[in-house]
C-alpha atoms as a PDB file:
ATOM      1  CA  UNK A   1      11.513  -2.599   8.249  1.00  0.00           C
ATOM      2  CA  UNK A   2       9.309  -0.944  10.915  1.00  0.00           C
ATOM      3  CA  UNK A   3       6.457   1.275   9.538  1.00  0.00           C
ATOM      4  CA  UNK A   4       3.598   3.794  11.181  1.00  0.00           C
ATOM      5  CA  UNK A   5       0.122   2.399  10.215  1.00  0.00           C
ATOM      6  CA  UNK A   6      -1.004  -1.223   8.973  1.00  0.00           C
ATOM      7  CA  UNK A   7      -4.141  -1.770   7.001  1.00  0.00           C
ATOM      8  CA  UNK A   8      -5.269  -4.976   6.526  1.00  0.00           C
ATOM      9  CA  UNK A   9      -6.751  -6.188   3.367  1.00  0.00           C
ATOM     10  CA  UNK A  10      -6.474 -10.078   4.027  1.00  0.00           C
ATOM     11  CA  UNK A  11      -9.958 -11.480   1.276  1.00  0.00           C
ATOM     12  CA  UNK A  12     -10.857  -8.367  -0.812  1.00  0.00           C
ATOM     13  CA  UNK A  13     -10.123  -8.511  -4.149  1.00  0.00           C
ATOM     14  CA  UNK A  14      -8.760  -6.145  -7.154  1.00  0.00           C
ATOM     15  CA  UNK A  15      -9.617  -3.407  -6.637  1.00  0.00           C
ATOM     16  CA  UNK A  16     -10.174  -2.996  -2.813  1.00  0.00           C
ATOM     17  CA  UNK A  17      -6.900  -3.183  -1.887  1.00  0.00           C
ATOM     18  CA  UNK A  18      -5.341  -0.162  -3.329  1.00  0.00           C
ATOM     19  CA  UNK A  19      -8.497   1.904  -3.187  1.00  0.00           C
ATOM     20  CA  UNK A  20      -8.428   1.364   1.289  1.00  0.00           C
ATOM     21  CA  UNK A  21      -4.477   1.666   1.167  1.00  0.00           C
ATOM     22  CA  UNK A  22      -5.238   5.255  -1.055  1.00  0.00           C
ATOM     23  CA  UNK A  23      -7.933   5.925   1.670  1.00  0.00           C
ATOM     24  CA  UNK A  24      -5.155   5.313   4.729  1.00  0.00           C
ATOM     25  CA  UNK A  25      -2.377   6.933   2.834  1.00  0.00           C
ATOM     26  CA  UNK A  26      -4.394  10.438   2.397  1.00  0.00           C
ATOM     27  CA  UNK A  27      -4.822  10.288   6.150  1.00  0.00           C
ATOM     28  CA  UNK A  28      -0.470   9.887   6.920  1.00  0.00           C
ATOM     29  CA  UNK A  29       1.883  12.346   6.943  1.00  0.00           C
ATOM     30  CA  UNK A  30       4.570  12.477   4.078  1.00  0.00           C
ATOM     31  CA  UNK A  31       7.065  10.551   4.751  1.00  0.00           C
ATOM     32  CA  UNK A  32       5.400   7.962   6.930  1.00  0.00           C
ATOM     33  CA  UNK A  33       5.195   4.144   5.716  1.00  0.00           C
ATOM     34  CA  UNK A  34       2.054   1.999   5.811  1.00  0.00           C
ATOM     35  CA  UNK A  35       1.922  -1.933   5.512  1.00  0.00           C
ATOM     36  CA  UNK A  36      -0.773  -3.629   3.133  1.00  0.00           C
ATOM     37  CA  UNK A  37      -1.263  -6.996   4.109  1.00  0.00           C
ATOM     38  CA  UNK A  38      -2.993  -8.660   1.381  1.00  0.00           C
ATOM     39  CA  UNK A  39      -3.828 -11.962  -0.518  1.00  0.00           C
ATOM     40  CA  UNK A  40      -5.094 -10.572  -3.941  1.00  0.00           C
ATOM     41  CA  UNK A  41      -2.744 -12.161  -6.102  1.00  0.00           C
ATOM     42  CA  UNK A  42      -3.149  -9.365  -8.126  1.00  0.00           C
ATOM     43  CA  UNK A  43      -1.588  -7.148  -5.523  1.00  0.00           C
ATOM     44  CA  UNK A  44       1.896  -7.537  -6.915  1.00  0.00           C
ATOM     45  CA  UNK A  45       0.737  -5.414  -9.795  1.00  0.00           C
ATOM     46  CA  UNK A  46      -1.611  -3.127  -8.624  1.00  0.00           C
ATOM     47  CA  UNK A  47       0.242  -1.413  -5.142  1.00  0.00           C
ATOM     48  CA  UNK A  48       3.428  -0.577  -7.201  1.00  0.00           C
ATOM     49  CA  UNK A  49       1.577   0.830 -10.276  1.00  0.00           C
ATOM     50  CA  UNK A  50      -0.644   2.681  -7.902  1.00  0.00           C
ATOM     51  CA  UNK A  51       2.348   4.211  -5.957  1.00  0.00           C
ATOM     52  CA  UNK A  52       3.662   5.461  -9.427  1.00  0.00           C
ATOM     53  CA  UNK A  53       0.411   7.368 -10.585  1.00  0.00           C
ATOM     54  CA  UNK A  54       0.153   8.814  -6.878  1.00  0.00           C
ATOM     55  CA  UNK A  55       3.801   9.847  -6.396  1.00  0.00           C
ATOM     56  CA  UNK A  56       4.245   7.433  -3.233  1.00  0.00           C
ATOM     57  CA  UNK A  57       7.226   5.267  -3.424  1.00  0.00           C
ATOM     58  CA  UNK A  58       7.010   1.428  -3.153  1.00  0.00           C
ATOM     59  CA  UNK A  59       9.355  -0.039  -1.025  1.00  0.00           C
ATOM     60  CA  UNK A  60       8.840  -3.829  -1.618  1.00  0.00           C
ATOM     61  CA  UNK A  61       6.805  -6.860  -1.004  1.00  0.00           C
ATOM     62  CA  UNK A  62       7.367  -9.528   1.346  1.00  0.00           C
ATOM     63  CA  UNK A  63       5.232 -13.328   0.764  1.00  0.00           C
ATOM     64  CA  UNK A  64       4.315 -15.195   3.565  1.00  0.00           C
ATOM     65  CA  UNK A  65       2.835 -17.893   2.201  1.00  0.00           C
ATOM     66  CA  UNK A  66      -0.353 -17.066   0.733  1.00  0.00           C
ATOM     67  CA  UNK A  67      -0.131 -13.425   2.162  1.00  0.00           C
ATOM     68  CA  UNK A  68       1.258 -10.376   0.750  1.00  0.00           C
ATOM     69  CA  UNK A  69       2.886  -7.755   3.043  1.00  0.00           C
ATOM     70  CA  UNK A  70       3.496  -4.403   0.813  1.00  0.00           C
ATOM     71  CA  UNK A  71       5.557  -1.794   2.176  1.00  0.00           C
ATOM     72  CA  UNK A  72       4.925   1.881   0.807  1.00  0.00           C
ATOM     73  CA  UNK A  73       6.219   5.061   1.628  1.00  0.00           C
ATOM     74  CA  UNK A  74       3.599   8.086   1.519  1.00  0.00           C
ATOM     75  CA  UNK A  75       4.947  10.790  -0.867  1.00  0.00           C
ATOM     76  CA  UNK A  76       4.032  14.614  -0.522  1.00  0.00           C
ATOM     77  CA  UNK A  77       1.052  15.837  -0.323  1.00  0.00           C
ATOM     78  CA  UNK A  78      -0.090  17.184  -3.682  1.00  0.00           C
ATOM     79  CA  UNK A  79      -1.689  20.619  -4.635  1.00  0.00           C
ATOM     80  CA  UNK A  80      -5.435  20.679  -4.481  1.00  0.00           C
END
């Protein structure tokens, strides 16, 4: 799957991750589809719950070895 921005998040733990991929995602267009490369374990759990609460849509997790590749989709923008 290709995709428009990739943050990496490679050695920061819970709850880094998700709180740099919220910080890229506000910053992309709806629509658009960021990669979180990651090796927080944790990860698994966190991106797709955080997609859910935010209204982005997850589109899946690849593992490559001890990293995490997380593919999400950036949903609309909501209503100040």
């Amino acid at each position: 799957m290709d995709w428009d921005d990739e943050l990496d998040a490679q050695g920061l733990l819970c709850p880094l991750p998700v709180l740099k991929a919220r910080k890229r995602l506000m910053s992309m267009a709806p629509g658009a589809v960021l990669r979180v490369v990651a090796t927080d374990r944790a990860s698994v759990i966190d991106m797709p719950h955080f997609c859910t609460q935010e209204g982005h849509t997850y589109l899946g997790c690849d593992e490559m070895g001890d990293t995490l590749a997380h593919i999400i989709r950036r949903g609309e923008a909501r209503p100040a």
